[in-house]
PDB file of N, CA and C in Angstrom:
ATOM      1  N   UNK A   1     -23.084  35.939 -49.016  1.00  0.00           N
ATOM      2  CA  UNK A   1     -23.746  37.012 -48.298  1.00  0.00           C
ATOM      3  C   UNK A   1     -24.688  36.449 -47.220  1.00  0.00           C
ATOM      4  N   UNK A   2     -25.467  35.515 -47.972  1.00  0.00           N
ATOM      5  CA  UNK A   2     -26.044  35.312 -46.620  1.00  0.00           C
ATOM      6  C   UNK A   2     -25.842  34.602 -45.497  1.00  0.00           C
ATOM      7  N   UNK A   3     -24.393  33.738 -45.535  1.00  0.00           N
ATOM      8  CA  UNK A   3     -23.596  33.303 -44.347  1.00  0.00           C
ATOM      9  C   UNK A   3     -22.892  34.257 -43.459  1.00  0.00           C
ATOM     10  N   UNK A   4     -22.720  35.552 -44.150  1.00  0.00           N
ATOM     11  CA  UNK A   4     -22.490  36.979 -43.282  1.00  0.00           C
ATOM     12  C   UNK A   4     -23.396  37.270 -42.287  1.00  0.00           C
ATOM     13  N   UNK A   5     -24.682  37.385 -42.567  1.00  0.00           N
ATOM     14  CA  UNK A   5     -26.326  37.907 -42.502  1.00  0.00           C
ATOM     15  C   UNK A   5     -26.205  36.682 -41.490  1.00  0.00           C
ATOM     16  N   UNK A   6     -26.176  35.536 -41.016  1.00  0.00           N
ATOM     17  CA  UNK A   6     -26.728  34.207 -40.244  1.00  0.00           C
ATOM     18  C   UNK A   6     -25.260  34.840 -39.415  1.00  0.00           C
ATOM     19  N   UNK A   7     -24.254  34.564 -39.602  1.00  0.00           N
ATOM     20  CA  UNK A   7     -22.708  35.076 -38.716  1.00  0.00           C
ATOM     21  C   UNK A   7     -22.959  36.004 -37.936  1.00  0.00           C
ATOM     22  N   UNK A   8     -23.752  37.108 -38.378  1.00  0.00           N
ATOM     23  CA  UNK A   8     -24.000  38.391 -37.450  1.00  0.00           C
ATOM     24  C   UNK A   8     -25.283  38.216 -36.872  1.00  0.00           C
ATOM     25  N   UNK A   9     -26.623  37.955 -36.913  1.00  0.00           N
ATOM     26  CA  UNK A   9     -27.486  37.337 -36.296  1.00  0.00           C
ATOM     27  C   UNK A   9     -26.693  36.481 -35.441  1.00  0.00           C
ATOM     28  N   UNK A  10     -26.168  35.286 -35.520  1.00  0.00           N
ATOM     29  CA  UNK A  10     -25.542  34.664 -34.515  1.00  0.00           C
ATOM     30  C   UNK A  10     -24.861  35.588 -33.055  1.00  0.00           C
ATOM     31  N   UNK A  11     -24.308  36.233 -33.711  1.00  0.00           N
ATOM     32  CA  UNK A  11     -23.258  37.063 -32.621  1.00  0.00           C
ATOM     33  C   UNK A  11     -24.076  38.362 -31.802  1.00  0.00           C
ATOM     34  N   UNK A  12     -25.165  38.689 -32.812  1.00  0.00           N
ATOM     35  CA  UNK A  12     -26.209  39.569 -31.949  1.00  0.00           C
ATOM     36  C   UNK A  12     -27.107  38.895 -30.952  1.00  0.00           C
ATOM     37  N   UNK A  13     -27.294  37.773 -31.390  1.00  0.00           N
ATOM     38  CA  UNK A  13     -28.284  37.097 -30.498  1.00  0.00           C
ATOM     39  C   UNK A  13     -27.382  36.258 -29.156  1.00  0.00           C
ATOM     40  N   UNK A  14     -25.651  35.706 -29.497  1.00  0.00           N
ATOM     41  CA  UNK A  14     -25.124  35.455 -28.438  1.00  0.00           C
ATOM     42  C   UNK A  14     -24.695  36.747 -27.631  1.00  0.00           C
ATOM     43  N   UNK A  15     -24.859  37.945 -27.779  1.00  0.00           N
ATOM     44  CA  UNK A  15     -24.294  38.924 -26.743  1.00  0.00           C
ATOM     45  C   UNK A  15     -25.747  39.539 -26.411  1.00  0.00           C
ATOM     46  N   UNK A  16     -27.172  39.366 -27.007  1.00  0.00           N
ATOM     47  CA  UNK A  16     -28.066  39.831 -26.045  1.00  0.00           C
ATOM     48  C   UNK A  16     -28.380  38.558 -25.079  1.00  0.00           C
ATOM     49  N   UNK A  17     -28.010  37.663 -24.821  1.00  0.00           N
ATOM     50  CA  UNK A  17     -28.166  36.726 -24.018  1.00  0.00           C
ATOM     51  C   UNK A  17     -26.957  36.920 -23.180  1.00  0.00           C
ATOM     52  N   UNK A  18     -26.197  36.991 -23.185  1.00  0.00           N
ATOM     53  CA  UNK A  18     -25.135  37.495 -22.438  1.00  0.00           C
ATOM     54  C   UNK A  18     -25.496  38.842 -21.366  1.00  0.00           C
ATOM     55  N   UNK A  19     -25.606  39.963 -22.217  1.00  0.00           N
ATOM     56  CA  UNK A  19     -25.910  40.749 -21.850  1.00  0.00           C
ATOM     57  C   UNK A  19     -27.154  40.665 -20.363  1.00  0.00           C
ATOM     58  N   UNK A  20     -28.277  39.495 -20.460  1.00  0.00           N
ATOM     59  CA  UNK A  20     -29.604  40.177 -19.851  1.00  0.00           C
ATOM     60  C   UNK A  20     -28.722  39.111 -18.706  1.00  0.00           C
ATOM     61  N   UNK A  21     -28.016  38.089 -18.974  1.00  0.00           N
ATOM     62  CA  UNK A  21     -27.622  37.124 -17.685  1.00  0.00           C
ATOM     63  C   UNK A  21     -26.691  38.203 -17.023  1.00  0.00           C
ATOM     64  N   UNK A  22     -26.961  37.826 -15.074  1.00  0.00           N
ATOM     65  CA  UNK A  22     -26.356  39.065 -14.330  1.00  0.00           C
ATOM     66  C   UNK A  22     -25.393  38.393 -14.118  1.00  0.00           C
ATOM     67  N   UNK A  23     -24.604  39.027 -13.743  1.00  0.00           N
ATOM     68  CA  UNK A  23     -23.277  39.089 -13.376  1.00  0.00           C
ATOM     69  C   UNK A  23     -22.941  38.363 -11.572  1.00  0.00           C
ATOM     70  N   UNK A  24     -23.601  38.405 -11.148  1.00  0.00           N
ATOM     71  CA  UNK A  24     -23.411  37.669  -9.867  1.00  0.00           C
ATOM     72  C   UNK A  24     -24.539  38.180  -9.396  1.00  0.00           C
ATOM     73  N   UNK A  25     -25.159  36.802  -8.514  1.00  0.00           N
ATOM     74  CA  UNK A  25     -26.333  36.457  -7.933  1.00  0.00           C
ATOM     75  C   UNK A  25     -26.401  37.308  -6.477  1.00  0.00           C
ATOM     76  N   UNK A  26     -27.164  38.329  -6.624  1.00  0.00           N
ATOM     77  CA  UNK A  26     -27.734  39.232  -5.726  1.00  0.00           C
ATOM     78  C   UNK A  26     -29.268  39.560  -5.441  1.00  0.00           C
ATOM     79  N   UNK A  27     -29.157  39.561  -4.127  1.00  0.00           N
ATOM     80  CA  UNK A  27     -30.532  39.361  -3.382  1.00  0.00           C
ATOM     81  C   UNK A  27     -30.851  40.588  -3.423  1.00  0.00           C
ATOM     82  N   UNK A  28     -32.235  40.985  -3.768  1.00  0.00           N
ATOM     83  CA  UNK A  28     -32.987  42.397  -3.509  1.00  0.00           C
ATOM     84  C   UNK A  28     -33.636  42.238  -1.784  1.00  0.00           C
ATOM     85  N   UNK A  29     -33.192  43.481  -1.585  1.00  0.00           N
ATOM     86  CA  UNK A  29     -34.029  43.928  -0.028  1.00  0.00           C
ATOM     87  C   UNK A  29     -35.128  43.860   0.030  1.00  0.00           C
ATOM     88  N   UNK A  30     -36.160  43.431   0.743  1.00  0.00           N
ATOM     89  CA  UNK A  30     -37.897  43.722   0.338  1.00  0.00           C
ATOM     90  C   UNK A  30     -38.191  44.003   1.701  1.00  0.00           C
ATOM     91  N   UNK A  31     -39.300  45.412   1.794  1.00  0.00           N
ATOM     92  CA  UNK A  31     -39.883  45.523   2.945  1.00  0.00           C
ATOM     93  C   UNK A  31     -41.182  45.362   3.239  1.00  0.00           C
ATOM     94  N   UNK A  32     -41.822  44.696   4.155  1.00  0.00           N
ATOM     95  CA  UNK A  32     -43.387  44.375   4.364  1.00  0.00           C
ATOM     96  C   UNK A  32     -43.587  45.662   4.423  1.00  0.00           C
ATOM     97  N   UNK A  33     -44.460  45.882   3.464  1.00  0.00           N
ATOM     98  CA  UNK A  33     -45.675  47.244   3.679  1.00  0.00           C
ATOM     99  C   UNK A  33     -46.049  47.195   5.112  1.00  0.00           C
ATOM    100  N   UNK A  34     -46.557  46.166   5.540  1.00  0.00           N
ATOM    101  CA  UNK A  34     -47.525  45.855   6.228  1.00  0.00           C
ATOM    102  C   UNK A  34     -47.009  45.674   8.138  1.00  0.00           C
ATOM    103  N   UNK A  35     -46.140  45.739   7.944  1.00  0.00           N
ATOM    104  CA  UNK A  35     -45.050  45.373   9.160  1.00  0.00           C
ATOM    105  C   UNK A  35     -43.748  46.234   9.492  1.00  0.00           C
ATOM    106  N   UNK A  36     -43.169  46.409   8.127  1.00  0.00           N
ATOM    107  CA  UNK A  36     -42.196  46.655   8.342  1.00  0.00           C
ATOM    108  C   UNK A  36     -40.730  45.706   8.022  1.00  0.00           C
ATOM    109  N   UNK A  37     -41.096  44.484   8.654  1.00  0.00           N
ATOM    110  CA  UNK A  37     -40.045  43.679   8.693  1.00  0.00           C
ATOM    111  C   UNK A  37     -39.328  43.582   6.586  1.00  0.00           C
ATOM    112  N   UNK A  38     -37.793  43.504   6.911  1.00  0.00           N
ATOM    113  CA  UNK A  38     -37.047  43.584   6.050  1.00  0.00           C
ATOM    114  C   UNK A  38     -36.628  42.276   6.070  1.00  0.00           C
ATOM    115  N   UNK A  39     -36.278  41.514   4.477  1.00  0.00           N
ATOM    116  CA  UNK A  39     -35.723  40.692   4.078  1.00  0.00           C
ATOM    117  C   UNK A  39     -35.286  40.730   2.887  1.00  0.00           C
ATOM    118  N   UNK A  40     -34.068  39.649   2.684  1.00  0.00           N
ATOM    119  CA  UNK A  40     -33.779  39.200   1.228  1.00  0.00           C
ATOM    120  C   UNK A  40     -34.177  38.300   0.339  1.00  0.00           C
ATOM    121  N   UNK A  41     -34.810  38.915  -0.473  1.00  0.00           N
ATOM    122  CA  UNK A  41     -35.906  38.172  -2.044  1.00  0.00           C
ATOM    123  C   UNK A  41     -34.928  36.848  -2.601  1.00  0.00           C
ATOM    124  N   UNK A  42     -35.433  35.710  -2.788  1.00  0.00           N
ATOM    125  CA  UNK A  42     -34.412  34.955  -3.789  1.00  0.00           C
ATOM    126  C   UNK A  42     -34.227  35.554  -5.157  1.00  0.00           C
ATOM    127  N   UNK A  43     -33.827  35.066  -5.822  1.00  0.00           N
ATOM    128  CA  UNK A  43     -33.258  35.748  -7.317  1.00  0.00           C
ATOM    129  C   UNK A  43     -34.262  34.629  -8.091  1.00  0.00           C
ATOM    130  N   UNK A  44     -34.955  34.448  -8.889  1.00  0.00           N
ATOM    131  CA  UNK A  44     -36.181  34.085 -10.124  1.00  0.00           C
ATOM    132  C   UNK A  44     -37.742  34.155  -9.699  1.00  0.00           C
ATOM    133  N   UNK A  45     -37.993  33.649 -10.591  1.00  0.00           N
ATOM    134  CA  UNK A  45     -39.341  33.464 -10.196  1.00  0.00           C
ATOM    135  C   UNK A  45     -40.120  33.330  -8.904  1.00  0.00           C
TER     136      UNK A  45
END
């Protein structure tokens, strides 16, 4: 039983990691409040 219990923990925790990684690397639009001027954000931090 409890190699069931660790088997399914395993497989929940590999598809919420799956899940939050995107799917292809896309730039968000950002606009200066302050200006106006428009650009594209890098993707992390």
């Amino acid at each position: 039983m409890k190699k069931l219990i660790t088997l399914v923990l395993m497989v929940l925790f590999a598809a919420s990691m799956v899940a939050c990684a995107p799917a292809k690397a896309e730039k968000t639009r950002v606009k200066c409040p302050a200006c106006g001027y428009e650009f594209e954000a890098p993707m992390g931090g």
